[in-house]
PDBML (XML) file of the C-alpha atoms, coordinates in Angstrom:
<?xml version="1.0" encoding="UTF-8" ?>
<PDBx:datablock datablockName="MODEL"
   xmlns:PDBx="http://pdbml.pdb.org/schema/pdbx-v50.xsd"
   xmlns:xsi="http://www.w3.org/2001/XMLSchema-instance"
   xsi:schemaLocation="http://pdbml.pdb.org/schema/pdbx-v50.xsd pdbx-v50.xsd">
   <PDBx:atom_siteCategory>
      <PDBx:atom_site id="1">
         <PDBx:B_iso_or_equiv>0.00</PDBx:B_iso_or_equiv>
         <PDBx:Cartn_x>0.000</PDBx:Cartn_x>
         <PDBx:Cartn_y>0.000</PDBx:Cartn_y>
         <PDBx:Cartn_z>0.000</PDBx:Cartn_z>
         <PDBx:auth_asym_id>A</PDBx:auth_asym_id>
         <PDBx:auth_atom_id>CA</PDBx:auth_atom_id>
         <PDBx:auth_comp_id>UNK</PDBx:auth_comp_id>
         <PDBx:auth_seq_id>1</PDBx:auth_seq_id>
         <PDBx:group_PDB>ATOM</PDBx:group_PDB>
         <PDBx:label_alt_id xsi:nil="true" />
         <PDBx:label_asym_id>A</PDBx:label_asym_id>
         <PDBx:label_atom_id>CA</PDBx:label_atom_id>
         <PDBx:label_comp_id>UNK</PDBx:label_comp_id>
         <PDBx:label_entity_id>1</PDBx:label_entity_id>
         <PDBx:label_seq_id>1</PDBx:label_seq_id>
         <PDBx:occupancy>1.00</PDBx:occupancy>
         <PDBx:pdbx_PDB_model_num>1</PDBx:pdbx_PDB_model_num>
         <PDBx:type_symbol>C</PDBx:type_symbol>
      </PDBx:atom_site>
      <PDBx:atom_site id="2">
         <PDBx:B_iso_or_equiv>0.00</PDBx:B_iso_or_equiv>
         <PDBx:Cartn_x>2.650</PDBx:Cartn_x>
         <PDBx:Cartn_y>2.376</PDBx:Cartn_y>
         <PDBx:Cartn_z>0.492</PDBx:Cartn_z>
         <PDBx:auth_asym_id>A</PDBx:auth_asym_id>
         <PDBx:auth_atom_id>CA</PDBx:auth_atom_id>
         <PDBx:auth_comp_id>UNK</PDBx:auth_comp_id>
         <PDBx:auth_seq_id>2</PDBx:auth_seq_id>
         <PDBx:group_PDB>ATOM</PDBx:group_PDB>
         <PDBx:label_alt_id xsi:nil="true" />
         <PDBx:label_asym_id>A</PDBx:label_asym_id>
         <PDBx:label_atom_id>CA</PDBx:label_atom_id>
         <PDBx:label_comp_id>UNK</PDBx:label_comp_id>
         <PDBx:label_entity_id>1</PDBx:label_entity_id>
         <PDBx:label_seq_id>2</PDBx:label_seq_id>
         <PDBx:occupancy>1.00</PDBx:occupancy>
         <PDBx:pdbx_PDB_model_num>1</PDBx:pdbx_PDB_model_num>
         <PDBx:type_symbol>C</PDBx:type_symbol>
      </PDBx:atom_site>
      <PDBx:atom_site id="3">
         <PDBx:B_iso_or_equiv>0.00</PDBx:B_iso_or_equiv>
         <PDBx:Cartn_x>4.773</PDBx:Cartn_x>
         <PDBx:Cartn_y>1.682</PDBx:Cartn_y>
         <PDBx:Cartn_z>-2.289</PDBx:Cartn_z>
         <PDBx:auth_asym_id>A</PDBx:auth_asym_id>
         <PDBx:auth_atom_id>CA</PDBx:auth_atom_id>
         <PDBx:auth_comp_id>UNK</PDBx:auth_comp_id>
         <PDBx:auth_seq_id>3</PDBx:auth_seq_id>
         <PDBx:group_PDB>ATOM</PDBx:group_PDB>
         <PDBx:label_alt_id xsi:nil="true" />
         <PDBx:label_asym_id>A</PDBx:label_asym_id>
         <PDBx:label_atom_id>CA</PDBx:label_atom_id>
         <PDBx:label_comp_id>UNK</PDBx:label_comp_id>
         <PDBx:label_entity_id>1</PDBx:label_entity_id>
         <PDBx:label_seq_id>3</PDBx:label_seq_id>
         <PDBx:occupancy>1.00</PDBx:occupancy>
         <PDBx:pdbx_PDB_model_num>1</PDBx:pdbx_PDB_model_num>
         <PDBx:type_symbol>C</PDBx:type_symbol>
      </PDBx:atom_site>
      <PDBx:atom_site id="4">
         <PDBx:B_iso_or_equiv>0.00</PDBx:B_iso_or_equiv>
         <PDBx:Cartn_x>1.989</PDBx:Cartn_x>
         <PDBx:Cartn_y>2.131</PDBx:Cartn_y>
         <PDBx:Cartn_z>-4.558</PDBx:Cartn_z>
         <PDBx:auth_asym_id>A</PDBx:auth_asym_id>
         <PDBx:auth_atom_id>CA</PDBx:auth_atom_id>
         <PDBx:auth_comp_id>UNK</PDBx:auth_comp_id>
         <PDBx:auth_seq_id>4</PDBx:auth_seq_id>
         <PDBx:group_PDB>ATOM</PDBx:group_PDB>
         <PDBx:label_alt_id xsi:nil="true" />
         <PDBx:label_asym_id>A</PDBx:label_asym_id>
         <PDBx:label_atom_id>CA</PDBx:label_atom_id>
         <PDBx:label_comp_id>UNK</PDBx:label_comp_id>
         <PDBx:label_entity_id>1</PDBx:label_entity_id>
         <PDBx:label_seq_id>4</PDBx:label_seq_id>
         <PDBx:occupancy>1.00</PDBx:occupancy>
         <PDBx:pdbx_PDB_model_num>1</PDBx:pdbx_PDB_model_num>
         <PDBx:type_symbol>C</PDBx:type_symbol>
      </PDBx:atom_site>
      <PDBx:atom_site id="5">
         <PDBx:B_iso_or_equiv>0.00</PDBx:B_iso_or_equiv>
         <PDBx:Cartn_x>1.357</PDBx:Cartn_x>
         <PDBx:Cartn_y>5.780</PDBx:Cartn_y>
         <PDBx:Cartn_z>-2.779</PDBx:Cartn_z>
         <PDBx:auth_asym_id>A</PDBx:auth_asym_id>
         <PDBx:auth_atom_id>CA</PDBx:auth_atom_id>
         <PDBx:auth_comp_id>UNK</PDBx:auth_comp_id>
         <PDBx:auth_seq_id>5</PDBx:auth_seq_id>
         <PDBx:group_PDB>ATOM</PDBx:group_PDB>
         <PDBx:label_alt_id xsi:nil="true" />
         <PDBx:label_asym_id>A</PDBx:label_asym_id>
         <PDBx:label_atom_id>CA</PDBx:label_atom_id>
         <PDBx:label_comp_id>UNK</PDBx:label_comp_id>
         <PDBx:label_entity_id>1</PDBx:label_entity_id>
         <PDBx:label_seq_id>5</PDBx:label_seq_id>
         <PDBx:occupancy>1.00</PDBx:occupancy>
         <PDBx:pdbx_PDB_model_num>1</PDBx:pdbx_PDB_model_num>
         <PDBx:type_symbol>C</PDBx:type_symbol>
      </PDBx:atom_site>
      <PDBx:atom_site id="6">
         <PDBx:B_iso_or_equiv>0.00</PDBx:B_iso_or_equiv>
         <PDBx:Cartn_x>4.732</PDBx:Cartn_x>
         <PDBx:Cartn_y>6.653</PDBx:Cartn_y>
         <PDBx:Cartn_z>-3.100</PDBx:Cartn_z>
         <PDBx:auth_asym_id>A</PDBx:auth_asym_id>
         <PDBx:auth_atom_id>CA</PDBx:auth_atom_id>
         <PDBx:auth_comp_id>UNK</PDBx:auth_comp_id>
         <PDBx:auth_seq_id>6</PDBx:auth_seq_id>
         <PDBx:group_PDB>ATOM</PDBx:group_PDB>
         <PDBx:label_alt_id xsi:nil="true" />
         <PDBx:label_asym_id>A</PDBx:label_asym_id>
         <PDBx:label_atom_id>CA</PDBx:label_atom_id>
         <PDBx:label_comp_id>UNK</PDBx:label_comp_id>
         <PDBx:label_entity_id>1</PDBx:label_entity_id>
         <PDBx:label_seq_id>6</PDBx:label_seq_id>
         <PDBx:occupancy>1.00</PDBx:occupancy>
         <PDBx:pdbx_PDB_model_num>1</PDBx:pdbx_PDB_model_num>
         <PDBx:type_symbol>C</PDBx:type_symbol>
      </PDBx:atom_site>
      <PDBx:atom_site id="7">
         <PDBx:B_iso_or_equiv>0.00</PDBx:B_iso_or_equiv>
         <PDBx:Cartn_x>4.012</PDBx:Cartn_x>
         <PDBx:Cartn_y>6.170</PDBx:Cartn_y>
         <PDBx:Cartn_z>-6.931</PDBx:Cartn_z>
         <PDBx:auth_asym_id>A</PDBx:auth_asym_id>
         <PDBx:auth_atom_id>CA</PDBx:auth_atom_id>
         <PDBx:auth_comp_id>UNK</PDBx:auth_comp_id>
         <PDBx:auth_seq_id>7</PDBx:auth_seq_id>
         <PDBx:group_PDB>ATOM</PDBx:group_PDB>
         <PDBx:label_alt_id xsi:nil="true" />
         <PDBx:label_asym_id>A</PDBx:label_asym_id>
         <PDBx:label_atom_id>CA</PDBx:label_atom_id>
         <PDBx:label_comp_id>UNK</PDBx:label_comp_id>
         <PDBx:label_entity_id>1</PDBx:label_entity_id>
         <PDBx:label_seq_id>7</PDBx:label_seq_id>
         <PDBx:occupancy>1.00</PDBx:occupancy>
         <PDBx:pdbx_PDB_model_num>1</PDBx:pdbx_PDB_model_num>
         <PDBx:type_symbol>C</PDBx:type_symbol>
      </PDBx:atom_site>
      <PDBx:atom_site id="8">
         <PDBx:B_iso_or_equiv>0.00</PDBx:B_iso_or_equiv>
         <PDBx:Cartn_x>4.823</PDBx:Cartn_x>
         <PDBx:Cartn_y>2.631</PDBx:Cartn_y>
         <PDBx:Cartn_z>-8.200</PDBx:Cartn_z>
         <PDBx:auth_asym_id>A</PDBx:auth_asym_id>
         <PDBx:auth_atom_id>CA</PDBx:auth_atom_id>
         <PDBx:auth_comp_id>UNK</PDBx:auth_comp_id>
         <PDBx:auth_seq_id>8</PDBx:auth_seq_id>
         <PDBx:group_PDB>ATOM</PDBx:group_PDB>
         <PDBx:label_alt_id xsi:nil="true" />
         <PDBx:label_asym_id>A</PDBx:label_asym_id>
         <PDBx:label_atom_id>CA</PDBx:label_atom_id>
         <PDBx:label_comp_id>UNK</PDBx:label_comp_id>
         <PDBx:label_entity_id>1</PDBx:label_entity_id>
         <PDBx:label_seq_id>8</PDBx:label_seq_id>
         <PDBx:occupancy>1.00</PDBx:occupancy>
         <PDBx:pdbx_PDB_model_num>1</PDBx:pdbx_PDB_model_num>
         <PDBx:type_symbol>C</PDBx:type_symbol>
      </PDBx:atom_site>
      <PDBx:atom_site id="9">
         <PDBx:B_iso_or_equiv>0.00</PDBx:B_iso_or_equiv>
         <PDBx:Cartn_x>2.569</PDBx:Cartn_x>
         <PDBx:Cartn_y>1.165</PDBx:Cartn_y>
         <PDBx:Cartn_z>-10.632</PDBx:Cartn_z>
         <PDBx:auth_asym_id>A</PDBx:auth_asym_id>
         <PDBx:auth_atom_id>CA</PDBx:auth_atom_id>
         <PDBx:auth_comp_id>UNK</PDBx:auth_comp_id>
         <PDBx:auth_seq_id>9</PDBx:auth_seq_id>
         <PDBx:group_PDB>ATOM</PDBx:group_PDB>
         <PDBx:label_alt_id xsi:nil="true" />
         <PDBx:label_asym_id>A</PDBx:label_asym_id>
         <PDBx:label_atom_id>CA</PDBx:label_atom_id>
         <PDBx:label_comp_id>UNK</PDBx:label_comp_id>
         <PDBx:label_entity_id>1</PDBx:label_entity_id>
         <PDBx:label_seq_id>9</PDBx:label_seq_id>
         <PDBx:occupancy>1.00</PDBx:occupancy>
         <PDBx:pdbx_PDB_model_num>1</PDBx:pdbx_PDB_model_num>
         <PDBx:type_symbol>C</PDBx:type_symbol>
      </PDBx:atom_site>
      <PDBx:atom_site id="10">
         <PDBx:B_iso_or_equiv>0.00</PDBx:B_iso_or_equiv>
         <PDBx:Cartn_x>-0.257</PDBx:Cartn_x>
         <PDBx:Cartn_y>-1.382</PDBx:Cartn_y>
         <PDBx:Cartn_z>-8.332</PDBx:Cartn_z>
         <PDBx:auth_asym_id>A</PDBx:auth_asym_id>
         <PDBx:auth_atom_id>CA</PDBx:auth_atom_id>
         <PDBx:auth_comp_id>UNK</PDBx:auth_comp_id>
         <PDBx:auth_seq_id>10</PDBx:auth_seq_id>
         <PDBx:group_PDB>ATOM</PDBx:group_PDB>
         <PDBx:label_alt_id xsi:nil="true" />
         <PDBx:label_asym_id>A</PDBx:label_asym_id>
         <PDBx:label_atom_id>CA</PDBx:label_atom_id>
         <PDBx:label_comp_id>UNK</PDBx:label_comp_id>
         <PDBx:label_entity_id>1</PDBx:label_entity_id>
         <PDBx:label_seq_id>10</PDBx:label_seq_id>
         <PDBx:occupancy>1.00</PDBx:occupancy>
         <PDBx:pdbx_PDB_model_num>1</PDBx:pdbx_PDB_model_num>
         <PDBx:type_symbol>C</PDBx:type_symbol>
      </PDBx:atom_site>
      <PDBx:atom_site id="11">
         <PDBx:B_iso_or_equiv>0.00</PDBx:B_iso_or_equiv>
         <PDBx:Cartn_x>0.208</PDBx:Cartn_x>
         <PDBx:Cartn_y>-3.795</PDBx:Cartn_y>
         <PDBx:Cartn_z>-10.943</PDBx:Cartn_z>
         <PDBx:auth_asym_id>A</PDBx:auth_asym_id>
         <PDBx:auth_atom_id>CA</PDBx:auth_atom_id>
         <PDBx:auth_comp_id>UNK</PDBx:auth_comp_id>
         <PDBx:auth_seq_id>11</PDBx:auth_seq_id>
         <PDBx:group_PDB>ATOM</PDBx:group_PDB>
         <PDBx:label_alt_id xsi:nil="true" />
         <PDBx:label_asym_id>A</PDBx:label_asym_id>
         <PDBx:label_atom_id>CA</PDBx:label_atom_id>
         <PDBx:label_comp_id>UNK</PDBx:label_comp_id>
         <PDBx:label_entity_id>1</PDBx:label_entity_id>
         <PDBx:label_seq_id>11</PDBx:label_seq_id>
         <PDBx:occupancy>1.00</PDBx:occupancy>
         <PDBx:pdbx_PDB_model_num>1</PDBx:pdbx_PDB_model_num>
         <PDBx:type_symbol>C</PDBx:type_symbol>
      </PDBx:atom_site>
      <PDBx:atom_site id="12">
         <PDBx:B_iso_or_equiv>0.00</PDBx:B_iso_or_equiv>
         <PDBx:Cartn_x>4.111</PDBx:Cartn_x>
         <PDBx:Cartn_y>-4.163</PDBx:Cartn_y>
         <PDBx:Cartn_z>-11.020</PDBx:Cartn_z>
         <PDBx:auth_asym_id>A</PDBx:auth_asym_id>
         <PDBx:auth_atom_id>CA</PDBx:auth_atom_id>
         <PDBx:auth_comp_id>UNK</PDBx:auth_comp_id>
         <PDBx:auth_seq_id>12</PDBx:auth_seq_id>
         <PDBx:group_PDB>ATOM</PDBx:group_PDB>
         <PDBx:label_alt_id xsi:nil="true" />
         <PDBx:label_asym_id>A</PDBx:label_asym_id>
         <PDBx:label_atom_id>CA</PDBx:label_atom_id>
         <PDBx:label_comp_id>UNK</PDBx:label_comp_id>
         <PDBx:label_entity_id>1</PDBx:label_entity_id>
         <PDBx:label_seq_id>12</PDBx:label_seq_id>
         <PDBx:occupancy>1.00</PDBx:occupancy>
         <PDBx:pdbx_PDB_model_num>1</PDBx:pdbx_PDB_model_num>
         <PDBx:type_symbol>C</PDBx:type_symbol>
      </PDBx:atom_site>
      <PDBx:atom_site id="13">
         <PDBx:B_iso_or_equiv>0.00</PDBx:B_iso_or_equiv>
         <PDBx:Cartn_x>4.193</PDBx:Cartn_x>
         <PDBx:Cartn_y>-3.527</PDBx:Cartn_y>
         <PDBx:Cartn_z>-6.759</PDBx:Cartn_z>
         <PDBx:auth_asym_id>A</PDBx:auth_asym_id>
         <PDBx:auth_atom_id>CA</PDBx:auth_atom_id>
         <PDBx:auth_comp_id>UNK</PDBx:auth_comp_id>
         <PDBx:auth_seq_id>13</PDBx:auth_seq_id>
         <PDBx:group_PDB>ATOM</PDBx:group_PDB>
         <PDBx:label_alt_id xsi:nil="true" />
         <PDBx:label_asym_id>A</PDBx:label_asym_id>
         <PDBx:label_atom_id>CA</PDBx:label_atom_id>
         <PDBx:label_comp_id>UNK</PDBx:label_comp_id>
         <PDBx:label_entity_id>1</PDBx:label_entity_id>
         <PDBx:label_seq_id>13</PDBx:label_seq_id>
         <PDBx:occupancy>1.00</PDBx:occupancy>
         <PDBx:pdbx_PDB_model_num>1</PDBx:pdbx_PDB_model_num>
         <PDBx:type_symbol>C</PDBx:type_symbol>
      </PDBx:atom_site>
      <PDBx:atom_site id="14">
         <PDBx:B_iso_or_equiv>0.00</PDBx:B_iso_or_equiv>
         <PDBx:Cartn_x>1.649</PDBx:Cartn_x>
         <PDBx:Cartn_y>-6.842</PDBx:Cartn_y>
         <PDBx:Cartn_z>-6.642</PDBx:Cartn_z>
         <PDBx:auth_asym_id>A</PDBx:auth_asym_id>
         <PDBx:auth_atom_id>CA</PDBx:auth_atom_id>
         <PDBx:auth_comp_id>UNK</PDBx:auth_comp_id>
         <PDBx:auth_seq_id>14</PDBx:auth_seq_id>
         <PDBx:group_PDB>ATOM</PDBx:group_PDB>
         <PDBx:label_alt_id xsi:nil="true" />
         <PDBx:label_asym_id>A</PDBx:label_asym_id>
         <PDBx:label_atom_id>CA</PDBx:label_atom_id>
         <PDBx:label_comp_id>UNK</PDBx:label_comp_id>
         <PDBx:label_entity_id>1</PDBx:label_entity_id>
         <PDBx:label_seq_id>14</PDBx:label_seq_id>
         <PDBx:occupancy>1.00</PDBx:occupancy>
         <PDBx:pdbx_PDB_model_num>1</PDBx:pdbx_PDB_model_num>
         <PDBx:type_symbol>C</PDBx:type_symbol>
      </PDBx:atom_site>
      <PDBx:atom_site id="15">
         <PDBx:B_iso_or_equiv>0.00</PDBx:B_iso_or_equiv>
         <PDBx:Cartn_x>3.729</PDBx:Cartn_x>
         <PDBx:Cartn_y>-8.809</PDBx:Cartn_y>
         <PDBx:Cartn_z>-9.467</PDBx:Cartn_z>
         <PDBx:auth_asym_id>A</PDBx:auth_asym_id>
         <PDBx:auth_atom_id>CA</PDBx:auth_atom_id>
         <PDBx:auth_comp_id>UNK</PDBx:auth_comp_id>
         <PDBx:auth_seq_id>15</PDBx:auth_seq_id>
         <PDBx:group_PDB>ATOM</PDBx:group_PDB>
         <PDBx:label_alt_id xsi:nil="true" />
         <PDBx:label_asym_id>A</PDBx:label_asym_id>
         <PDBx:label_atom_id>CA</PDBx:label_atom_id>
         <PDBx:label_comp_id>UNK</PDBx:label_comp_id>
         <PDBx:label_entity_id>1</PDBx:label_entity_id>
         <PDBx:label_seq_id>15</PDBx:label_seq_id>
         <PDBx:occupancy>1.00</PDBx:occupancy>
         <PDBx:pdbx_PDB_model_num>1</PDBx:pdbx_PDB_model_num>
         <PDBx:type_symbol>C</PDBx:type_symbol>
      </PDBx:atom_site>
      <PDBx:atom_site id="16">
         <PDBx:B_iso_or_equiv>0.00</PDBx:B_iso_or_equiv>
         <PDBx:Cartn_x>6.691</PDBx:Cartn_x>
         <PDBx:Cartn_y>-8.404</PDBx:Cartn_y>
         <PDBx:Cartn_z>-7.430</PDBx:Cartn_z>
         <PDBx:auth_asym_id>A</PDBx:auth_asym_id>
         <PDBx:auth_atom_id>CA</PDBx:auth_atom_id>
         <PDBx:auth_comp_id>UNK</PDBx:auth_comp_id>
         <PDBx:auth_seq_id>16</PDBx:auth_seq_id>
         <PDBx:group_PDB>ATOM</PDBx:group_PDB>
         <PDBx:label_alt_id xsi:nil="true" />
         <PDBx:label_asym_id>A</PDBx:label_asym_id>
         <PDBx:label_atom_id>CA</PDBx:label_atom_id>
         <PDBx:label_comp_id>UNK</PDBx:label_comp_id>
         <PDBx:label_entity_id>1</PDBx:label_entity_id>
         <PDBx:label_seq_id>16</PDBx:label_seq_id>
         <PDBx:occupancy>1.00</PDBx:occupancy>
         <PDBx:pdbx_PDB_model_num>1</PDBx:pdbx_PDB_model_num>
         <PDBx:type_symbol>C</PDBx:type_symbol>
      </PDBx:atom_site>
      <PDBx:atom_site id="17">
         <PDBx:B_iso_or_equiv>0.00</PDBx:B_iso_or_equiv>
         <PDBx:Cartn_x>6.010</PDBx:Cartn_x>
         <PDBx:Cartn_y>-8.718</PDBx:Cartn_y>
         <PDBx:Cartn_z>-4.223</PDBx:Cartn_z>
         <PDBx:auth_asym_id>A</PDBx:auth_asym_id>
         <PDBx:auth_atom_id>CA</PDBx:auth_atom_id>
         <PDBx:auth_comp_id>UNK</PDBx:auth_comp_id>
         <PDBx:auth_seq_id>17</PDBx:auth_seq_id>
         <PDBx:group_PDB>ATOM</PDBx:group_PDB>
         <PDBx:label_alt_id xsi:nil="true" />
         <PDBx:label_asym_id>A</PDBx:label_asym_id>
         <PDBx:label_atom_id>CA</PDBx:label_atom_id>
         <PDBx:label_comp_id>UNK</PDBx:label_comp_id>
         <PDBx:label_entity_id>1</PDBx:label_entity_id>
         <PDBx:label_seq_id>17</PDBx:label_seq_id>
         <PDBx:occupancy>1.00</PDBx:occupancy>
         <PDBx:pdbx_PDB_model_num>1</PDBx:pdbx_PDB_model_num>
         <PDBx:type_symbol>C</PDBx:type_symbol>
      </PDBx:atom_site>
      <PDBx:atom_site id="18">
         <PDBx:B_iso_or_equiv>0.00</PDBx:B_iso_or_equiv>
         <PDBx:Cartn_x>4.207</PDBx:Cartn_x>
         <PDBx:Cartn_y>-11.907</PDBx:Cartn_y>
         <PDBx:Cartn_z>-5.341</PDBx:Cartn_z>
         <PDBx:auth_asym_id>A</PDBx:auth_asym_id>
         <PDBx:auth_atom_id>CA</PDBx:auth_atom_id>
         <PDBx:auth_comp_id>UNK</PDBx:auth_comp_id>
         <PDBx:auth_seq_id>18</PDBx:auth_seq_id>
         <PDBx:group_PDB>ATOM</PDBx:group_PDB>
         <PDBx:label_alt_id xsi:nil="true" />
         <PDBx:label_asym_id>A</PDBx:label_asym_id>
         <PDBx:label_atom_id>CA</PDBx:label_atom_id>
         <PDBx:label_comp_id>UNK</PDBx:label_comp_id>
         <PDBx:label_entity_id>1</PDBx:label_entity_id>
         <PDBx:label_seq_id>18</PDBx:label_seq_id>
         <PDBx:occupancy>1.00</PDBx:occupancy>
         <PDBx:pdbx_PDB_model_num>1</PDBx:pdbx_PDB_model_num>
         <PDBx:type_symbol>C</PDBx:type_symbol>
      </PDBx:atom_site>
      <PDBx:atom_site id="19">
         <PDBx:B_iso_or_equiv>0.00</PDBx:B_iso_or_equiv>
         <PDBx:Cartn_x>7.136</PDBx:Cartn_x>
         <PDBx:Cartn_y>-12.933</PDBx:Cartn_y>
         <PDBx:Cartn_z>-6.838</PDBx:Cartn_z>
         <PDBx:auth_asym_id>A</PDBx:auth_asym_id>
         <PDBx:auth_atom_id>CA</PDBx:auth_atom_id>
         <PDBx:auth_comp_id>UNK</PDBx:auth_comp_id>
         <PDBx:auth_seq_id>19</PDBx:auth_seq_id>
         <PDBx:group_PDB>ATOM</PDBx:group_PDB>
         <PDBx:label_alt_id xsi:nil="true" />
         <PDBx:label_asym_id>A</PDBx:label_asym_id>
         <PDBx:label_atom_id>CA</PDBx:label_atom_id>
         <PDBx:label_comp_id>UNK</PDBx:label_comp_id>
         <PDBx:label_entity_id>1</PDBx:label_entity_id>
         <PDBx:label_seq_id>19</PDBx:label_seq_id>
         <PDBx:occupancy>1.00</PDBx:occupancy>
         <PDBx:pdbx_PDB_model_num>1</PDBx:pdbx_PDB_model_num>
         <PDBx:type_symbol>C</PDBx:type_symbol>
      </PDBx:atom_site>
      <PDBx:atom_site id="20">
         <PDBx:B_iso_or_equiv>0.00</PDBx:B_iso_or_equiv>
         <PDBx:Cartn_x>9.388</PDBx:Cartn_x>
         <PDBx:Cartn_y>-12.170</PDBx:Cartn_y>
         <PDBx:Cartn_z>-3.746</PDBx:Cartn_z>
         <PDBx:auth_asym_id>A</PDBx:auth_asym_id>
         <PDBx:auth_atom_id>CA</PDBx:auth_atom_id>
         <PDBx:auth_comp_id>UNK</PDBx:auth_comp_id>
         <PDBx:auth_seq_id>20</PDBx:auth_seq_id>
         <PDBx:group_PDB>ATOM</PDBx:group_PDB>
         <PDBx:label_alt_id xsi:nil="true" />
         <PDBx:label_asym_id>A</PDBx:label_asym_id>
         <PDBx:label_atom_id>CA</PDBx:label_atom_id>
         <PDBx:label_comp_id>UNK</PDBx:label_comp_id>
         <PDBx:label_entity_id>1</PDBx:label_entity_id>
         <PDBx:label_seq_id>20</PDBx:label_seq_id>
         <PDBx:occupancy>1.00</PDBx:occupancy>
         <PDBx:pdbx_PDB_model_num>1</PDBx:pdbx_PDB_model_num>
         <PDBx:type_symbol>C</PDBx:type_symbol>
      </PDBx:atom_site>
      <PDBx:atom_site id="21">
         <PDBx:B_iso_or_equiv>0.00</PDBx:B_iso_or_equiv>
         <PDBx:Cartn_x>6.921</PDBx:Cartn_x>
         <PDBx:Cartn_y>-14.007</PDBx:Cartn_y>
         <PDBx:Cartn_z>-1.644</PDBx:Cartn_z>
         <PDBx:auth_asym_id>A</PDBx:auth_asym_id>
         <PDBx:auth_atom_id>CA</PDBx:auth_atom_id>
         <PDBx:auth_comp_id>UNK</PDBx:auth_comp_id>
         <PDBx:auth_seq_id>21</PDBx:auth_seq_id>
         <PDBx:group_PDB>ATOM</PDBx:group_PDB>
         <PDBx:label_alt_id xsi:nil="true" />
         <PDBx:label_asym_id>A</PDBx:label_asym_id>
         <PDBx:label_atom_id>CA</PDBx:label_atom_id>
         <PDBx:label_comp_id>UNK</PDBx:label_comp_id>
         <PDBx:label_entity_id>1</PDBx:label_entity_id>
         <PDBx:label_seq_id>21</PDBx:label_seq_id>
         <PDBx:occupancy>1.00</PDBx:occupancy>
         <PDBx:pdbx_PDB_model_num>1</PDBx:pdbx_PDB_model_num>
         <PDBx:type_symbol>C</PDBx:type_symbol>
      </PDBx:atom_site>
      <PDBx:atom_site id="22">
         <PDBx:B_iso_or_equiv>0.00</PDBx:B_iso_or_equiv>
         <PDBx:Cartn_x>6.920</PDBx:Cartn_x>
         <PDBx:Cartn_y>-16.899</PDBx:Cartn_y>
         <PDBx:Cartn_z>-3.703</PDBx:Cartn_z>
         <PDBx:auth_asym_id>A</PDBx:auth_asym_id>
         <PDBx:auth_atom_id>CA</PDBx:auth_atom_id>
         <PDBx:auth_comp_id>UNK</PDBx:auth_comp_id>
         <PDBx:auth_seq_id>22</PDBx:auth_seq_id>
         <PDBx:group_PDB>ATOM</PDBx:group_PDB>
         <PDBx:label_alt_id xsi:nil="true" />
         <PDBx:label_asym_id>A</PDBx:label_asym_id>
         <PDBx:label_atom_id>CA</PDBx:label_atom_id>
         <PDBx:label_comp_id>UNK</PDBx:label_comp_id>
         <PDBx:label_entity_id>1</PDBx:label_entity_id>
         <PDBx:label_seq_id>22</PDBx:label_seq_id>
         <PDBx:occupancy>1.00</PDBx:occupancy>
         <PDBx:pdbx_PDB_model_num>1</PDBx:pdbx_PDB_model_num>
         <PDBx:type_symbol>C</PDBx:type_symbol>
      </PDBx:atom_site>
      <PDBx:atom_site id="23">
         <PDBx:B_iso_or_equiv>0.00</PDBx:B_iso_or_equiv>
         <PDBx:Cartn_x>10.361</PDBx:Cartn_x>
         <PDBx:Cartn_y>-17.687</PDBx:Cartn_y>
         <PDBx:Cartn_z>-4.071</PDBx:Cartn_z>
         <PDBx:auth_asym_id>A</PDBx:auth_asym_id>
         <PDBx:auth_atom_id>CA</PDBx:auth_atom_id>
         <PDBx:auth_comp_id>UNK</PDBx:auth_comp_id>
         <PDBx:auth_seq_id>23</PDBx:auth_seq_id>
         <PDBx:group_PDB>ATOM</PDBx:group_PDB>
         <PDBx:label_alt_id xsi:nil="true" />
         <PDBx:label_asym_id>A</PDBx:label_asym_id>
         <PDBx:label_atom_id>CA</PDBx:label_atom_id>
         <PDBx:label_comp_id>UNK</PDBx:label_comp_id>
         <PDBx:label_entity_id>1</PDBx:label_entity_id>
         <PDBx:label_seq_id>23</PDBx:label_seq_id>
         <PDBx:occupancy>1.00</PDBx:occupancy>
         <PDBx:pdbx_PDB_model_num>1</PDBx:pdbx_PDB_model_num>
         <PDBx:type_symbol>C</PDBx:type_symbol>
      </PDBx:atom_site>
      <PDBx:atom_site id="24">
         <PDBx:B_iso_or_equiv>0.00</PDBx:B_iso_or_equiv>
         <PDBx:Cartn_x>12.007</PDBx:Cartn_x>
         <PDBx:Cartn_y>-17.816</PDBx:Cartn_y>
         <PDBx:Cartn_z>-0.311</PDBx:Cartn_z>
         <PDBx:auth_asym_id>A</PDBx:auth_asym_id>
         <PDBx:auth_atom_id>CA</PDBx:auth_atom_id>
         <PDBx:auth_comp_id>UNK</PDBx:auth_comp_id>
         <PDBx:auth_seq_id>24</PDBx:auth_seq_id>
         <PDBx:group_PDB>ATOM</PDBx:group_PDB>
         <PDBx:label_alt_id xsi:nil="true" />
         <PDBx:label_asym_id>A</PDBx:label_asym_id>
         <PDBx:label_atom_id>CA</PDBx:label_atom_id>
         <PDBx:label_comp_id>UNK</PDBx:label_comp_id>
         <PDBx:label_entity_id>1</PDBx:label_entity_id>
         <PDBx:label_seq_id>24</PDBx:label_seq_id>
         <PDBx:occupancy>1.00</PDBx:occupancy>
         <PDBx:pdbx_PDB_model_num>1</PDBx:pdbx_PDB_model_num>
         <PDBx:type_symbol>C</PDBx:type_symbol>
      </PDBx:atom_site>
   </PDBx:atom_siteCategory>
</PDBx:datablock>
């Protein structure tokens, strides 16, 4: 939620932190 304020794109901030989550 914050890193799409601070003005990240939603869909690329949910593609990688999905990817980051997924891959520990």
């Amino acid at each position: 939620h914050q890193i799409i304020a601070a003005g990240h794109p939603e869909e690329d901030v949910r593609r990688t932190v999905a990817m980051l989550k997924r891959n520990e």
